[in-house]
PDB file of N, CA and C in Angstrom:
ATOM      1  N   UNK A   1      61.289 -74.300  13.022  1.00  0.00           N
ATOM      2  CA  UNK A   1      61.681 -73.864  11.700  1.00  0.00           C
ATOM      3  C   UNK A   1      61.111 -74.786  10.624  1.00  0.00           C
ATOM      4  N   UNK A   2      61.264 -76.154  11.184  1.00  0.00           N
ATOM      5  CA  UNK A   2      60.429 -76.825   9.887  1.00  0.00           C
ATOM      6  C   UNK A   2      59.152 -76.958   9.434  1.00  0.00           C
ATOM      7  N   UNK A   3      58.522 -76.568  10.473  1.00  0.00           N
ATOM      8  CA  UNK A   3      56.777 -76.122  10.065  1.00  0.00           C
ATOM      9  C   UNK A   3      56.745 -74.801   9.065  1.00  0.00           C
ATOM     10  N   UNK A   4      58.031 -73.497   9.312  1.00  0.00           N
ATOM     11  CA  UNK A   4      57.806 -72.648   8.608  1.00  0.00           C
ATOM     12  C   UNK A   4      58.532 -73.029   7.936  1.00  0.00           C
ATOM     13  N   UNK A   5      59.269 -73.488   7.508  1.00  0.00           N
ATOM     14  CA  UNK A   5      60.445 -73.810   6.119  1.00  0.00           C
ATOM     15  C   UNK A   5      58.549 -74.515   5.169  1.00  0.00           C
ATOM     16  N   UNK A   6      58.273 -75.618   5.793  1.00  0.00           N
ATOM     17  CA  UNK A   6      57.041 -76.340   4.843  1.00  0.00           C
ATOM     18  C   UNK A   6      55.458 -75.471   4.682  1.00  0.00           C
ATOM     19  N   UNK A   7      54.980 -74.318   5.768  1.00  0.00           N
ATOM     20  CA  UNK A   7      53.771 -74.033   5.389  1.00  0.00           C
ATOM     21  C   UNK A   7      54.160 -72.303   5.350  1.00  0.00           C
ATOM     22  N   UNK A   8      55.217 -72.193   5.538  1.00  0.00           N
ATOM     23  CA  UNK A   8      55.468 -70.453   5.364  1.00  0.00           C
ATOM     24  C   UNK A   8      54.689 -69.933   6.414  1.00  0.00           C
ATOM     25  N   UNK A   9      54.865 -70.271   7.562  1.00  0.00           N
ATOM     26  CA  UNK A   9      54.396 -69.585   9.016  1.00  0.00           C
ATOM     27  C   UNK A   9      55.280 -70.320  10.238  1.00  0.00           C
ATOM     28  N   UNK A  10      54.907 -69.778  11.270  1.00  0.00           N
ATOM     29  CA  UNK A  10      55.406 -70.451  12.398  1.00  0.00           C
ATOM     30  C   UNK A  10      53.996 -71.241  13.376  1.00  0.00           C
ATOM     31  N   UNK A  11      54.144 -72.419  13.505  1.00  0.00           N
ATOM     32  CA  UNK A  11      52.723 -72.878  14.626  1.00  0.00           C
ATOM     33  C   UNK A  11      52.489 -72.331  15.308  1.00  0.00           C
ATOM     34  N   UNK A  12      50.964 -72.185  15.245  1.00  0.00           N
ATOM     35  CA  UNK A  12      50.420 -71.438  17.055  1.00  0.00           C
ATOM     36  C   UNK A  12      50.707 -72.015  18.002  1.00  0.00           C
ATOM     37  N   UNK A  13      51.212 -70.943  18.956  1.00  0.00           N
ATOM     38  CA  UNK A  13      50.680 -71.548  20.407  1.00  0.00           C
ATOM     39  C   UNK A  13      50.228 -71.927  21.506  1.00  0.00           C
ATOM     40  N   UNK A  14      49.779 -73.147  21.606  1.00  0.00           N
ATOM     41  CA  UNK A  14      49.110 -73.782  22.626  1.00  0.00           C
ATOM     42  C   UNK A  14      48.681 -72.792  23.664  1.00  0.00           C
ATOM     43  N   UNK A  15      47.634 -72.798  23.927  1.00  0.00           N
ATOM     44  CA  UNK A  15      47.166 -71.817  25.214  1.00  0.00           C
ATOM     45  C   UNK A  15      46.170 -72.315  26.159  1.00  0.00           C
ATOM     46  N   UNK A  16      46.730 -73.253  27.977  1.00  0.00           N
ATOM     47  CA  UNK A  16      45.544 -73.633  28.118  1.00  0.00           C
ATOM     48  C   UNK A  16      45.049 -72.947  29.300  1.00  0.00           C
ATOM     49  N   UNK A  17      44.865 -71.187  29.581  1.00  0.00           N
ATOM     50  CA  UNK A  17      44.140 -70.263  30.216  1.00  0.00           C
ATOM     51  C   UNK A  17      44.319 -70.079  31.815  1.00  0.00           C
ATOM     52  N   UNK A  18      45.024 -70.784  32.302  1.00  0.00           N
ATOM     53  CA  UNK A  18      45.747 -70.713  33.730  1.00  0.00           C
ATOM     54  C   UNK A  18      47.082 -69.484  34.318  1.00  0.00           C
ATOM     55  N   UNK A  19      46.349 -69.116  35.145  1.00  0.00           N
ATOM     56  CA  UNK A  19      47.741 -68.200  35.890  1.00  0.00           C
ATOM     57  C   UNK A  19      47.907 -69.097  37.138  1.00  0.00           C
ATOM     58  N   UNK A  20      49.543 -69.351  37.552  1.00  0.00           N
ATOM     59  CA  UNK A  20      49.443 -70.326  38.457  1.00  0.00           C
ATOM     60  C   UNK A  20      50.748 -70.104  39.000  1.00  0.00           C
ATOM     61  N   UNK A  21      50.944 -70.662  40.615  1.00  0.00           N
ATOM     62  CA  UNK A  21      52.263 -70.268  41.352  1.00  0.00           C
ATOM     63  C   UNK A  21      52.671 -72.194  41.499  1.00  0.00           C
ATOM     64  N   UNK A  22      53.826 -71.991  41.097  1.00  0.00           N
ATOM     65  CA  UNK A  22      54.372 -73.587  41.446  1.00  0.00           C
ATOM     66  C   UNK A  22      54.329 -73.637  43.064  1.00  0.00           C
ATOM     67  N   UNK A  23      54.451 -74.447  43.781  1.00  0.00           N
ATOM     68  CA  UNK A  23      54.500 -75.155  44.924  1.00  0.00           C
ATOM     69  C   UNK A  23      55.787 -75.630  45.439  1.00  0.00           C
ATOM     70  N   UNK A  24      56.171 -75.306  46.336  1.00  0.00           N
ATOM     71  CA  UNK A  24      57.981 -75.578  46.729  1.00  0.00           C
ATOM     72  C   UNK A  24      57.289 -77.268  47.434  1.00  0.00           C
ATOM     73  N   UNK A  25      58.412 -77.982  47.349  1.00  0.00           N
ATOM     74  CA  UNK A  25      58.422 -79.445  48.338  1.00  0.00           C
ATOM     75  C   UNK A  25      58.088 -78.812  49.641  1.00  0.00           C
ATOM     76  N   UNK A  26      59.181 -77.722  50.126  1.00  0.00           N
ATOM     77  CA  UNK A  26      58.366 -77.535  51.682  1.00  0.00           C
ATOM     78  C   UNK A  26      56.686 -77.113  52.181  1.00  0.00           C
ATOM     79  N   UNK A  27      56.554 -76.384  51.376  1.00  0.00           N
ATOM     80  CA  UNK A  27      54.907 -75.707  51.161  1.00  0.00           C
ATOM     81  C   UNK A  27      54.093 -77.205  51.109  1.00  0.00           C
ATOM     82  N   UNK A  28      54.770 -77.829  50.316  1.00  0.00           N
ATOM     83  CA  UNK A  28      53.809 -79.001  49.894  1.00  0.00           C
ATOM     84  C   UNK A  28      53.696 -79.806  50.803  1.00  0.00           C
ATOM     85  N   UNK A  29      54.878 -80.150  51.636  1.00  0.00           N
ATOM     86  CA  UNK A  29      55.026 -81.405  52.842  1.00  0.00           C
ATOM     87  C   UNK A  29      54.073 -80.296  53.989  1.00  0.00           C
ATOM     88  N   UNK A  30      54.530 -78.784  54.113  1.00  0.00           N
ATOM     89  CA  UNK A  30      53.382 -78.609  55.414  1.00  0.00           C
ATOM     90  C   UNK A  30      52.203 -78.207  55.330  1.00  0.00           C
ATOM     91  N   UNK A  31      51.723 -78.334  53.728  1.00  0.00           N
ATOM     92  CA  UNK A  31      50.225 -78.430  53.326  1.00  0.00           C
ATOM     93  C   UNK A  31      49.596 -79.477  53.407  1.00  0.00           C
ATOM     94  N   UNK A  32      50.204 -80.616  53.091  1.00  0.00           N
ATOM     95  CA  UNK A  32      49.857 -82.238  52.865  1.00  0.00           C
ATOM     96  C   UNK A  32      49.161 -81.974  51.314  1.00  0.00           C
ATOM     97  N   UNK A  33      50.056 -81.816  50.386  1.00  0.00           N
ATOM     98  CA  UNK A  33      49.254 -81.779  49.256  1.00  0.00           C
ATOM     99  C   UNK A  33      50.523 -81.489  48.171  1.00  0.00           C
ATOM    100  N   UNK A  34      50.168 -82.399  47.316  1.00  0.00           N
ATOM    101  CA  UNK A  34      51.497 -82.798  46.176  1.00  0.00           C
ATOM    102  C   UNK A  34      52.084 -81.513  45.982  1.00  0.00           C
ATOM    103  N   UNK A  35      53.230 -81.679  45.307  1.00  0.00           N
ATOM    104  CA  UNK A  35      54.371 -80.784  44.513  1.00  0.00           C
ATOM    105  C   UNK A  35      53.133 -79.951  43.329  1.00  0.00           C
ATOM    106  N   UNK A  36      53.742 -78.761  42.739  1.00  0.00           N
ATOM    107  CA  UNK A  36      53.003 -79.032  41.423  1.00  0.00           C
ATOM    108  C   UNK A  36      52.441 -76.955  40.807  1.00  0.00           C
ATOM    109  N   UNK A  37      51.765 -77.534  40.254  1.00  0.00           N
ATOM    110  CA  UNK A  37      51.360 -75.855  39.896  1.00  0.00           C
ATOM    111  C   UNK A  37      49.679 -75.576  40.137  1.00  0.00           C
ATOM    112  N   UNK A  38      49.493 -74.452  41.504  1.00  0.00           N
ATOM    113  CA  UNK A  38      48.738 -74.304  41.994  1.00  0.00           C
ATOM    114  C   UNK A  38      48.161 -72.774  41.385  1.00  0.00           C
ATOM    115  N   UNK A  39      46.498 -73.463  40.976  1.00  0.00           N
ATOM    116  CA  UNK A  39      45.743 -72.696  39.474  1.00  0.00           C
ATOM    117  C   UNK A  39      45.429 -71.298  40.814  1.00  0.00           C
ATOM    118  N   UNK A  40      46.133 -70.194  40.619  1.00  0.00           N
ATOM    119  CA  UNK A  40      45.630 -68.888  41.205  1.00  0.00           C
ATOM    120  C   UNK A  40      44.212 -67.966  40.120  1.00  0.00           C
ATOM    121  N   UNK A  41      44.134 -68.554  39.024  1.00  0.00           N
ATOM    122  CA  UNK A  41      42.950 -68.154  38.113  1.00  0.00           C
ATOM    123  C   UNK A  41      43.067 -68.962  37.272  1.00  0.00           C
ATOM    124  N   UNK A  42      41.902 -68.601  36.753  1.00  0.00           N
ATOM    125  CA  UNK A  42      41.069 -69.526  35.764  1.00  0.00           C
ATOM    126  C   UNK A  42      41.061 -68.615  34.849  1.00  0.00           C
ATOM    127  N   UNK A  43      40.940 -68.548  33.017  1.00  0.00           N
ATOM    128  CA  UNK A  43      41.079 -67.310  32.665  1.00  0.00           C
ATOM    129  C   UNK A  43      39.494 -67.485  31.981  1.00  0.00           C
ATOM    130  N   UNK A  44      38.594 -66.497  31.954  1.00  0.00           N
ATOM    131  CA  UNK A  44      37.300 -66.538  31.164  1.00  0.00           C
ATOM    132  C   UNK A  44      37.174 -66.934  29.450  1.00  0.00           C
ATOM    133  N   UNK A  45      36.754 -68.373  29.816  1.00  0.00           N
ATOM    134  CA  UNK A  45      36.296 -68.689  28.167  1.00  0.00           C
ATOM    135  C   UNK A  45      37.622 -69.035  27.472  1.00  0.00           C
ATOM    136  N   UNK A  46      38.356 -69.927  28.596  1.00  0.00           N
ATOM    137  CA  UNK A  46      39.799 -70.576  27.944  1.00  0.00           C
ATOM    138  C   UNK A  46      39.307 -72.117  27.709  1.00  0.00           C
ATOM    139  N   UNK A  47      40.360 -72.793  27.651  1.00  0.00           N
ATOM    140  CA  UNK A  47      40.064 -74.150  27.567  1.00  0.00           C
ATOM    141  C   UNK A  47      39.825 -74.946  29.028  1.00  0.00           C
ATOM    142  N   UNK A  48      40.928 -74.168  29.821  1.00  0.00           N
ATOM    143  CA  UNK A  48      40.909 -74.630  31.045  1.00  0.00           C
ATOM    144  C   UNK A  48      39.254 -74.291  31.467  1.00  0.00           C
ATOM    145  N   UNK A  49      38.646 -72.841  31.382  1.00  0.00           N
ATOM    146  CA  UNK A  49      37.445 -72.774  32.197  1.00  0.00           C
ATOM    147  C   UNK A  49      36.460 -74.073  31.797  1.00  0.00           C
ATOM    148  N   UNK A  50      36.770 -74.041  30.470  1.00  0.00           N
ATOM    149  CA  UNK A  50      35.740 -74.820  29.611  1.00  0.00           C
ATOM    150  C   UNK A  50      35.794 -76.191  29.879  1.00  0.00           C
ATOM    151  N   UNK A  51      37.018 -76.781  30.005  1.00  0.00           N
ATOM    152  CA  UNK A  51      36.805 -78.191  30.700  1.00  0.00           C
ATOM    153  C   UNK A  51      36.783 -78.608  31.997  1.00  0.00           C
ATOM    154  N   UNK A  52      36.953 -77.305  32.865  1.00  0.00           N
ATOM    155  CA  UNK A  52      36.385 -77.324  34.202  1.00  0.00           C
ATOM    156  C   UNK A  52      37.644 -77.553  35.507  1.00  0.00           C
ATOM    157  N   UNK A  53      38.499 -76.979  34.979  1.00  0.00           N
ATOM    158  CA  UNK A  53      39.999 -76.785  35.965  1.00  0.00           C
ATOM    159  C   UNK A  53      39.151 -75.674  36.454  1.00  0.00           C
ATOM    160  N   UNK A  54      39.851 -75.870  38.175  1.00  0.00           N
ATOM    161  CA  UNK A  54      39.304 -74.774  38.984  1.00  0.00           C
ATOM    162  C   UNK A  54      40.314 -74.013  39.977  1.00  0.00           C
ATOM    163  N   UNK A  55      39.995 -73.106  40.366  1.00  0.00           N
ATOM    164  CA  UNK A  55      40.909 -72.193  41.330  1.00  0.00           C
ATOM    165  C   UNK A  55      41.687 -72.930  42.263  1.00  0.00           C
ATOM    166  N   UNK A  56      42.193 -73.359  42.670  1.00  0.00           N
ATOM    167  CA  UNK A  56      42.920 -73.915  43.896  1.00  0.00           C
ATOM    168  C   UNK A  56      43.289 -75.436  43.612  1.00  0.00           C
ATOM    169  N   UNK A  57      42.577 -76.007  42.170  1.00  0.00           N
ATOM    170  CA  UNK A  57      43.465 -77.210  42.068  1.00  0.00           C
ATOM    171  C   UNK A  57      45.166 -77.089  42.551  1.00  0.00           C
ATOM    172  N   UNK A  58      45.734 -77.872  42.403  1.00  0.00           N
ATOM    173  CA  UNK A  58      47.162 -78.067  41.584  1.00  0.00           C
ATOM    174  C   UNK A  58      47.055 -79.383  40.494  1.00  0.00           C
ATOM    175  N   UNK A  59      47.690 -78.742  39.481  1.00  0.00           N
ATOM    176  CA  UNK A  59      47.904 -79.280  38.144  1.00  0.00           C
ATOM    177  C   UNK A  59      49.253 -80.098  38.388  1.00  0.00           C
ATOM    178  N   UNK A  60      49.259 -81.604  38.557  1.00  0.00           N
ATOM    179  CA  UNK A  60      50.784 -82.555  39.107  1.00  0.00           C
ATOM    180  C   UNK A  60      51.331 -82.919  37.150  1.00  0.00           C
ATOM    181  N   UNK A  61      50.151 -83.276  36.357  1.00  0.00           N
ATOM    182  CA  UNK A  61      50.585 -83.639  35.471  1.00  0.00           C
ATOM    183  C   UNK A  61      50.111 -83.332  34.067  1.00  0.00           C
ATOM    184  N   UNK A  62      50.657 -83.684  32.837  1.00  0.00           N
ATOM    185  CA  UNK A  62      50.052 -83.047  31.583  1.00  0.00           C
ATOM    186  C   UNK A  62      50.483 -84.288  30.940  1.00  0.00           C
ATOM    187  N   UNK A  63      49.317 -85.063  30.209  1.00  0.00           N
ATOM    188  CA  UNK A  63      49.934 -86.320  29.324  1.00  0.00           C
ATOM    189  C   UNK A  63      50.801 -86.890  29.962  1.00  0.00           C
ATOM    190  N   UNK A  64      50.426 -87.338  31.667  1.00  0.00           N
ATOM    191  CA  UNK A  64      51.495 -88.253  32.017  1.00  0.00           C
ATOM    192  C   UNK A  64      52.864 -87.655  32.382  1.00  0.00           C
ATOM    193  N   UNK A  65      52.809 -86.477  32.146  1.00  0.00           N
ATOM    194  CA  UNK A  65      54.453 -86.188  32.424  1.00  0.00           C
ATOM    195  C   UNK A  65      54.157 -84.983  33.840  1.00  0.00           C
ATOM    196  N   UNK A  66      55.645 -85.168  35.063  1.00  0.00           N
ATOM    197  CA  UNK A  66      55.266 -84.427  35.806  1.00  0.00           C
ATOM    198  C   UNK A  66      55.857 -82.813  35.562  1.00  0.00           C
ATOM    199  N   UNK A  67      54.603 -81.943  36.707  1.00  0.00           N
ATOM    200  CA  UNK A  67      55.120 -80.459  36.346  1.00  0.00           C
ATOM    201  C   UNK A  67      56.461 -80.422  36.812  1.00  0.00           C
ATOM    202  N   UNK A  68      56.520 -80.668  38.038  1.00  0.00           N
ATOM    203  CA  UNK A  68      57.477 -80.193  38.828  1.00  0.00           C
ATOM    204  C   UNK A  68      58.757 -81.066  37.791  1.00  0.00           C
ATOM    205  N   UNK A  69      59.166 -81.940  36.996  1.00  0.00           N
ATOM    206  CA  UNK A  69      60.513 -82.035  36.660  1.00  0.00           C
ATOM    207  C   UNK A  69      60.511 -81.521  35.271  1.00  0.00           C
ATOM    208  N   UNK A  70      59.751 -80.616  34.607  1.00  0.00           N
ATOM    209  CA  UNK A  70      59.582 -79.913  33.925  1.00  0.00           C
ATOM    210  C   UNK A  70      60.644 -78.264  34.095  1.00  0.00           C
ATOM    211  N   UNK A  71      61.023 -78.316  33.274  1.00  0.00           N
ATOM    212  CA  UNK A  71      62.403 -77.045  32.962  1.00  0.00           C
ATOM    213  C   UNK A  71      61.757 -75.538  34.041  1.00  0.00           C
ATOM    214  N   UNK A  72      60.317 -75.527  32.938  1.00  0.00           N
ATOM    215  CA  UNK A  72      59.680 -74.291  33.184  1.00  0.00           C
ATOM    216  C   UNK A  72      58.503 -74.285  33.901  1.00  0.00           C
ATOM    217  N   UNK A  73      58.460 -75.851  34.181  1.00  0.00           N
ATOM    218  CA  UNK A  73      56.891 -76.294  34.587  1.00  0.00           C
ATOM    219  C   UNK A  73      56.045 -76.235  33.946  1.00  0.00           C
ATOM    220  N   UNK A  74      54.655 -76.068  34.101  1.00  0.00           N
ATOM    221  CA  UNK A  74      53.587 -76.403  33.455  1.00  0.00           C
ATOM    222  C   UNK A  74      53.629 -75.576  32.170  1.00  0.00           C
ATOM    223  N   UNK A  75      54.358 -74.305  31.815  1.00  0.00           N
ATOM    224  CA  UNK A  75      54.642 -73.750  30.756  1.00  0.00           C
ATOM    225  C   UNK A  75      54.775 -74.626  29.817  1.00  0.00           C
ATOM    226  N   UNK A  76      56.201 -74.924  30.533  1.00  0.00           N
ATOM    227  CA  UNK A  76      56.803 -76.138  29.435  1.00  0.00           C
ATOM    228  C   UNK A  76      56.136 -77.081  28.626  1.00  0.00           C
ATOM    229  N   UNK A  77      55.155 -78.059  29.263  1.00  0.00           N
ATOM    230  CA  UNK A  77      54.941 -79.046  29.386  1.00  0.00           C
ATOM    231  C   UNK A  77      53.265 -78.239  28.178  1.00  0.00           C
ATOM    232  N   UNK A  78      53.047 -77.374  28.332  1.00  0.00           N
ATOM    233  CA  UNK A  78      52.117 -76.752  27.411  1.00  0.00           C
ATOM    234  C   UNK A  78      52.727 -76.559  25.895  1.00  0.00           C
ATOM    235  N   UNK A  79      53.485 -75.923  25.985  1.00  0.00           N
ATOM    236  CA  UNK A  79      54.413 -75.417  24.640  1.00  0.00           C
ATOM    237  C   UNK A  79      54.815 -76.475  24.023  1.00  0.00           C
ATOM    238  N   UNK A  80      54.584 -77.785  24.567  1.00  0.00           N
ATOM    239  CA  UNK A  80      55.399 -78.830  23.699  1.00  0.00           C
ATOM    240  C   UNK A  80      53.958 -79.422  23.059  1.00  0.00           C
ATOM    241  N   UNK A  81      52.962 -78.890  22.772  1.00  0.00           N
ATOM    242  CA  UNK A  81      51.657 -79.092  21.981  1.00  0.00           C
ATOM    243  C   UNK A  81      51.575 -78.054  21.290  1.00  0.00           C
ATOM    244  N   UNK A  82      50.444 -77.944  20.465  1.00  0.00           N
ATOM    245  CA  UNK A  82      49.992 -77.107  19.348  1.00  0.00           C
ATOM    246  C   UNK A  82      48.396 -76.774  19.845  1.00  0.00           C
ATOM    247  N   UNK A  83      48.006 -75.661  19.323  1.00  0.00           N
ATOM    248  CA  UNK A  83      46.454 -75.063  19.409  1.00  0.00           C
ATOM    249  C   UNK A  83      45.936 -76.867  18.856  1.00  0.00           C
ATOM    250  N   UNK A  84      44.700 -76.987  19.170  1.00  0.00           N
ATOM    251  CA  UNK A  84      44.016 -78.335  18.976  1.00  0.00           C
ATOM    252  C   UNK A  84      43.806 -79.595  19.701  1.00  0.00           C
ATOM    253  N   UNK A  85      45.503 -79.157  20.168  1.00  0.00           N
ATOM    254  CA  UNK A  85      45.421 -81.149  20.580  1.00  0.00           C
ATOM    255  C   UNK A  85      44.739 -81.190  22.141  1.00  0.00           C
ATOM    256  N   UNK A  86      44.739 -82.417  22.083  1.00  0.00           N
ATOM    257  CA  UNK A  86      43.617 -82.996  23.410  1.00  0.00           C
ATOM    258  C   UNK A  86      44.556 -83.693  24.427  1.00  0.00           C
ATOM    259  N   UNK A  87      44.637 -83.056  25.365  1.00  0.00           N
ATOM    260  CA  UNK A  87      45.457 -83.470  26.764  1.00  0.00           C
ATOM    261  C   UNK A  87      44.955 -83.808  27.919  1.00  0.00           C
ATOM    262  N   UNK A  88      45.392 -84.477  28.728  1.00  0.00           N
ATOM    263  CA  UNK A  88      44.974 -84.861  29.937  1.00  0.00           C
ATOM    264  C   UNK A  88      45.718 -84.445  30.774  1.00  0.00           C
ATOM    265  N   UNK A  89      45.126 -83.310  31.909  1.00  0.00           N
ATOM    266  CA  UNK A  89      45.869 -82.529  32.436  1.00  0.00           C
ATOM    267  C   UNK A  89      45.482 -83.320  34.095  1.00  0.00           C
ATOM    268  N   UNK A  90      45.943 -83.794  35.126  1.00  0.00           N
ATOM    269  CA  UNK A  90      45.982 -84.371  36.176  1.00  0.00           C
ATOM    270  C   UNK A  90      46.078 -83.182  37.277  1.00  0.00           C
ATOM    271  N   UNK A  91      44.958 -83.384  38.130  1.00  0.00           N
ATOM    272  CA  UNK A  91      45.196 -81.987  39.230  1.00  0.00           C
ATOM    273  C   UNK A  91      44.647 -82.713  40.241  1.00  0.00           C
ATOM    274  N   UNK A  92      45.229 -81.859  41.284  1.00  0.00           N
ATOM    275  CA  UNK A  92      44.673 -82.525  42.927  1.00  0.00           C
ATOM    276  C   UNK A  92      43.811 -81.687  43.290  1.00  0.00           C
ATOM    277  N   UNK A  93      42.813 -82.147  43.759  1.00  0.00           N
ATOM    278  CA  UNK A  93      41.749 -81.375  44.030  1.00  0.00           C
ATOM    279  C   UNK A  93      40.747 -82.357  45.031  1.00  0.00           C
ATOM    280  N   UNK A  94      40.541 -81.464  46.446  1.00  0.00           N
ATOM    281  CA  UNK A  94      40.036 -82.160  47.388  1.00  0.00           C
ATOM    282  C   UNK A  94      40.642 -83.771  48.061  1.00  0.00           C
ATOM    283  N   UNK A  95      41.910 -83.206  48.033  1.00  0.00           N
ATOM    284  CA  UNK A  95      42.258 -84.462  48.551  1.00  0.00           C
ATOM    285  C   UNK A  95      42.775 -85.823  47.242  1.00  0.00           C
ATOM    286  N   UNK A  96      42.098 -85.541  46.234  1.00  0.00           N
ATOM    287  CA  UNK A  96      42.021 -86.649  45.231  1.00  0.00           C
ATOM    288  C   UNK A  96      42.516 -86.562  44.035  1.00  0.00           C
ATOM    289  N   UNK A  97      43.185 -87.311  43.035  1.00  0.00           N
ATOM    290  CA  UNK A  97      43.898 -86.986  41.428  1.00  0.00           C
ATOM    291  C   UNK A  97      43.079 -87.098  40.796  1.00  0.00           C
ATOM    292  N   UNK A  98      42.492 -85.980  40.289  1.00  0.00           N
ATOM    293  CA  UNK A  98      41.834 -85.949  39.298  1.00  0.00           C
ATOM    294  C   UNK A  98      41.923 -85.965  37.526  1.00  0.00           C
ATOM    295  N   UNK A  99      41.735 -86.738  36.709  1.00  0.00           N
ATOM    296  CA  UNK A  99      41.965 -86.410  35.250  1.00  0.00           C
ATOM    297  C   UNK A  99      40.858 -85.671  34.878  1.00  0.00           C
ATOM    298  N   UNK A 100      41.711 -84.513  33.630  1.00  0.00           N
ATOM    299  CA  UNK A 100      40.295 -84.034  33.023  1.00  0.00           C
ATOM    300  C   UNK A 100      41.173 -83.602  31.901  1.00  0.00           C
ATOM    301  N   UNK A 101      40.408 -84.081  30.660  1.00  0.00           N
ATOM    302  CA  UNK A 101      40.270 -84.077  29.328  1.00  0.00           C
ATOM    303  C   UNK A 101      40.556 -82.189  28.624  1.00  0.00           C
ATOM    304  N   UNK A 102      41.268 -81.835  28.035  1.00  0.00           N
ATOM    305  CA  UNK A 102      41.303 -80.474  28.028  1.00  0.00           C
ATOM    306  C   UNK A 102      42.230 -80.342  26.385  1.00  0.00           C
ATOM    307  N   UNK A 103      41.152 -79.144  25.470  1.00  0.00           N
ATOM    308  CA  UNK A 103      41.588 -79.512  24.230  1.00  0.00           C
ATOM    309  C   UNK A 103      42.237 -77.917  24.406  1.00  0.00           C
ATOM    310  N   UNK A 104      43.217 -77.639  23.210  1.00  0.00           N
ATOM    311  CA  UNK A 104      44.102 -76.391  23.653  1.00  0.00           C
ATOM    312  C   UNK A 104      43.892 -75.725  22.858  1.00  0.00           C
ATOM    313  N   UNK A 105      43.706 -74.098  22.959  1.00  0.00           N
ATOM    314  CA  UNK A 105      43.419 -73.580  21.600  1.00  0.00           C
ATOM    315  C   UNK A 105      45.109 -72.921  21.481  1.00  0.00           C
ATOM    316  N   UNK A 106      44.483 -71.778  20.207  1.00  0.00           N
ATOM    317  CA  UNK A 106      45.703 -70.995  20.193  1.00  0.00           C
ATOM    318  C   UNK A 106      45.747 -69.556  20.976  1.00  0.00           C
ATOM    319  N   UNK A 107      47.541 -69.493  21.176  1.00  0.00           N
ATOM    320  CA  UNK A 107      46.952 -68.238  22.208  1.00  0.00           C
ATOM    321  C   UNK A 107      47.023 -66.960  21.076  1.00  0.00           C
ATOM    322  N   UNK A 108      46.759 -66.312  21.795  1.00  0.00           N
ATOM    323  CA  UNK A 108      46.371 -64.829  21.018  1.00  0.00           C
ATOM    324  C   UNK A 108      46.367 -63.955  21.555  1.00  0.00           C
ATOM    325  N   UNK A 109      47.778 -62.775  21.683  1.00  0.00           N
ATOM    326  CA  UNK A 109      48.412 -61.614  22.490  1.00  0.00           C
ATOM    327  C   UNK A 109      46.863 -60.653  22.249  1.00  0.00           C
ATOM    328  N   UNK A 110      46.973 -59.742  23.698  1.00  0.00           N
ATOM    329  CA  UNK A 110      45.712 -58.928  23.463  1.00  0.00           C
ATOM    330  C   UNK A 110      46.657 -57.525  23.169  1.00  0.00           C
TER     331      UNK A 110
END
């Protein structure tokens, strides 16, 4: 409300192009592969394609914070940014934690 009380709109929001199934602890202990939100697509010409998140990561963290103790999960942890800002989204991939740099646009209902 106070962005629209001061610029007479409501902020965009954050959109960073992932469809994704969270990961139960059990799935995860008989996968051998962290907790977290596992990328089922990539969406064409999002931010995610563009900074190079890929199909089968799992996404453990966003700015340091984890998915899994997140309300809504990685939703969550999106919505609490704005179109623009620059995040560091943490995914496992091949065995290894990967960081990668990922700026967010706004989303935009089709």
């Amino acid at each position: 409300m106070e962005a629209f009380q001061r610029d007479g709109k409501f902020p965009s929001r954050a959109y960073l192009g992932v469809r994704y199934q969270m990961i139960s602890q059990e799935a995860a202990l008989l996968n051998e592969v962290p907790q977290g939100a596992y990328v089922v697509d990539v969406v064409a010409d999002s931010p995610a394609e563009t900074a190079g998140i890929l199909v089968g990561d799992i996404v453990t963290k966003i700015d340091g914070s984890s998915v899994v103790e997140a309300k809504e999960g990685l939703s969550d942890l999106v919505s609490e940014h704005k179109a623009g800002d620059k995040i560091v989204v943490t995914v496992f991939r091949e065995g290894a934690a990967k960081e990668i740099n990922v700026t967010l646009s706004e989303f935009k209902e089709e």
